[in-house]
Protein backbone atom coordinates (compact mmCIF):
# COMPACT_ATOMS: atom_id res chain seq x y z
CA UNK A 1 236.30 197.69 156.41
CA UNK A 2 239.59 196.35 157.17
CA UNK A 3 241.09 196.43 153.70
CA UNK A 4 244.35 198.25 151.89
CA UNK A 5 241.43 199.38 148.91
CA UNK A 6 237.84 200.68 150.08
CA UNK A 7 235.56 197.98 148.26
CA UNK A 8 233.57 199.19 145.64
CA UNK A 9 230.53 196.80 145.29
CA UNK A 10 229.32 193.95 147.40
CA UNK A 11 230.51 191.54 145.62
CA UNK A 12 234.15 193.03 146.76
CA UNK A 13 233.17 193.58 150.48
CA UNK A 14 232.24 189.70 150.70
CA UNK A 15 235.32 188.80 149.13
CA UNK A 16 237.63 191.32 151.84
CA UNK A 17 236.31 190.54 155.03
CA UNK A 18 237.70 189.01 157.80
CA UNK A 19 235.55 187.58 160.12
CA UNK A 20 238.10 186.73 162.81
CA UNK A 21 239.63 190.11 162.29
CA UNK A 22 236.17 191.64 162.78
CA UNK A 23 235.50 189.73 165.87
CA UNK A 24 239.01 190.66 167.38
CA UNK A 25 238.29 194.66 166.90
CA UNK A 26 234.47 194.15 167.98
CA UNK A 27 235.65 192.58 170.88
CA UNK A 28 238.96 194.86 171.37
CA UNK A 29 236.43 197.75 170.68
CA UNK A 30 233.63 196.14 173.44
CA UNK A 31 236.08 195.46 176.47
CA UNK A 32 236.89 199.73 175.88
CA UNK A 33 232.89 200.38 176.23
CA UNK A 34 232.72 201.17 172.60
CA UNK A 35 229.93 199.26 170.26
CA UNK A 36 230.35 198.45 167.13
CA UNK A 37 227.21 197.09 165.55
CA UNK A 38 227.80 193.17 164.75
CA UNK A 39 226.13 193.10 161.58
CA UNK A 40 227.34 196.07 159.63
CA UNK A 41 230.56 197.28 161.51
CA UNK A 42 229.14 200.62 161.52
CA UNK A 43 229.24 202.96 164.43
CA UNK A 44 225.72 204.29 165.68
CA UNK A 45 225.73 208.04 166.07
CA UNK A 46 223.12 210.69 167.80
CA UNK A 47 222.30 213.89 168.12
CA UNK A 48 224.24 213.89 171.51
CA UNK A 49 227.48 212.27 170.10
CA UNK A 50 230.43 214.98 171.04
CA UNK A 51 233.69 214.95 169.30
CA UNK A 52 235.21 214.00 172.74
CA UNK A 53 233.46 210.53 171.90
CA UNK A 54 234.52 210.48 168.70
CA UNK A 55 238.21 211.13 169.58
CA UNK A 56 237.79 207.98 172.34
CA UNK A 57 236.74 206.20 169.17
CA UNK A 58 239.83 206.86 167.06
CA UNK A 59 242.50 206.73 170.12
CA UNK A 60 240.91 203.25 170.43
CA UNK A 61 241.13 202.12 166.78
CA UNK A 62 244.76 203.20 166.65
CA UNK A 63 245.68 201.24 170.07
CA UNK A 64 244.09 198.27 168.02
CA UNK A 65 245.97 199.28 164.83
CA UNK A 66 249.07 199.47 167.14
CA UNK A 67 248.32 196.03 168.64
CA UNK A 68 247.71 194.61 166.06
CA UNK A 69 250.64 195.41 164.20
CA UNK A 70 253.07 194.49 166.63
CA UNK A 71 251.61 191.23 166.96
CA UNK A 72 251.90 190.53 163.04
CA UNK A 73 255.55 191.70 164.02
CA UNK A 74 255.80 188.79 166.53
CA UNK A 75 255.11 186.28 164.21
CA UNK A 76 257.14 187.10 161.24
């Protein structure tokens, strides 16, 4: 999850998330051929998953990190 903590319970994960957030890295995530279930967040994995696919993964996440950041910049 998106979150400075790692939630504990449920009860905590209902009370972190961000749905627009969410949407904006599913979608961010999508339009780089990279699916991120909807419902969970969680990244489906098989036997056929190289690390090559799992370094595309994180060099994505950090360009959103990145992004993201700067545009928080923007506004402040």
């Amino acid at each position: 999850m998106l979150t400075p903590v790692a939630p504990c319970n449920a009860s905590e994960l209902a009370r972190s998330r961000d749905p627009a957030l969410e949407a904006l890295l599913h979608l961010f995530m999508l339009n780089r051929g990279i699916l991120i279930t909807p419902f969970h967040s969680m990244l489906l994995m098989c036997p056929a998953t190289q690390s090559q696919d799992i370094e595309r993964f994180l060099g994505a996440f950090a360009q959103f990190c990145t992004e993201l950041r700067g545009s928080l910049r923007c506004r402040s």
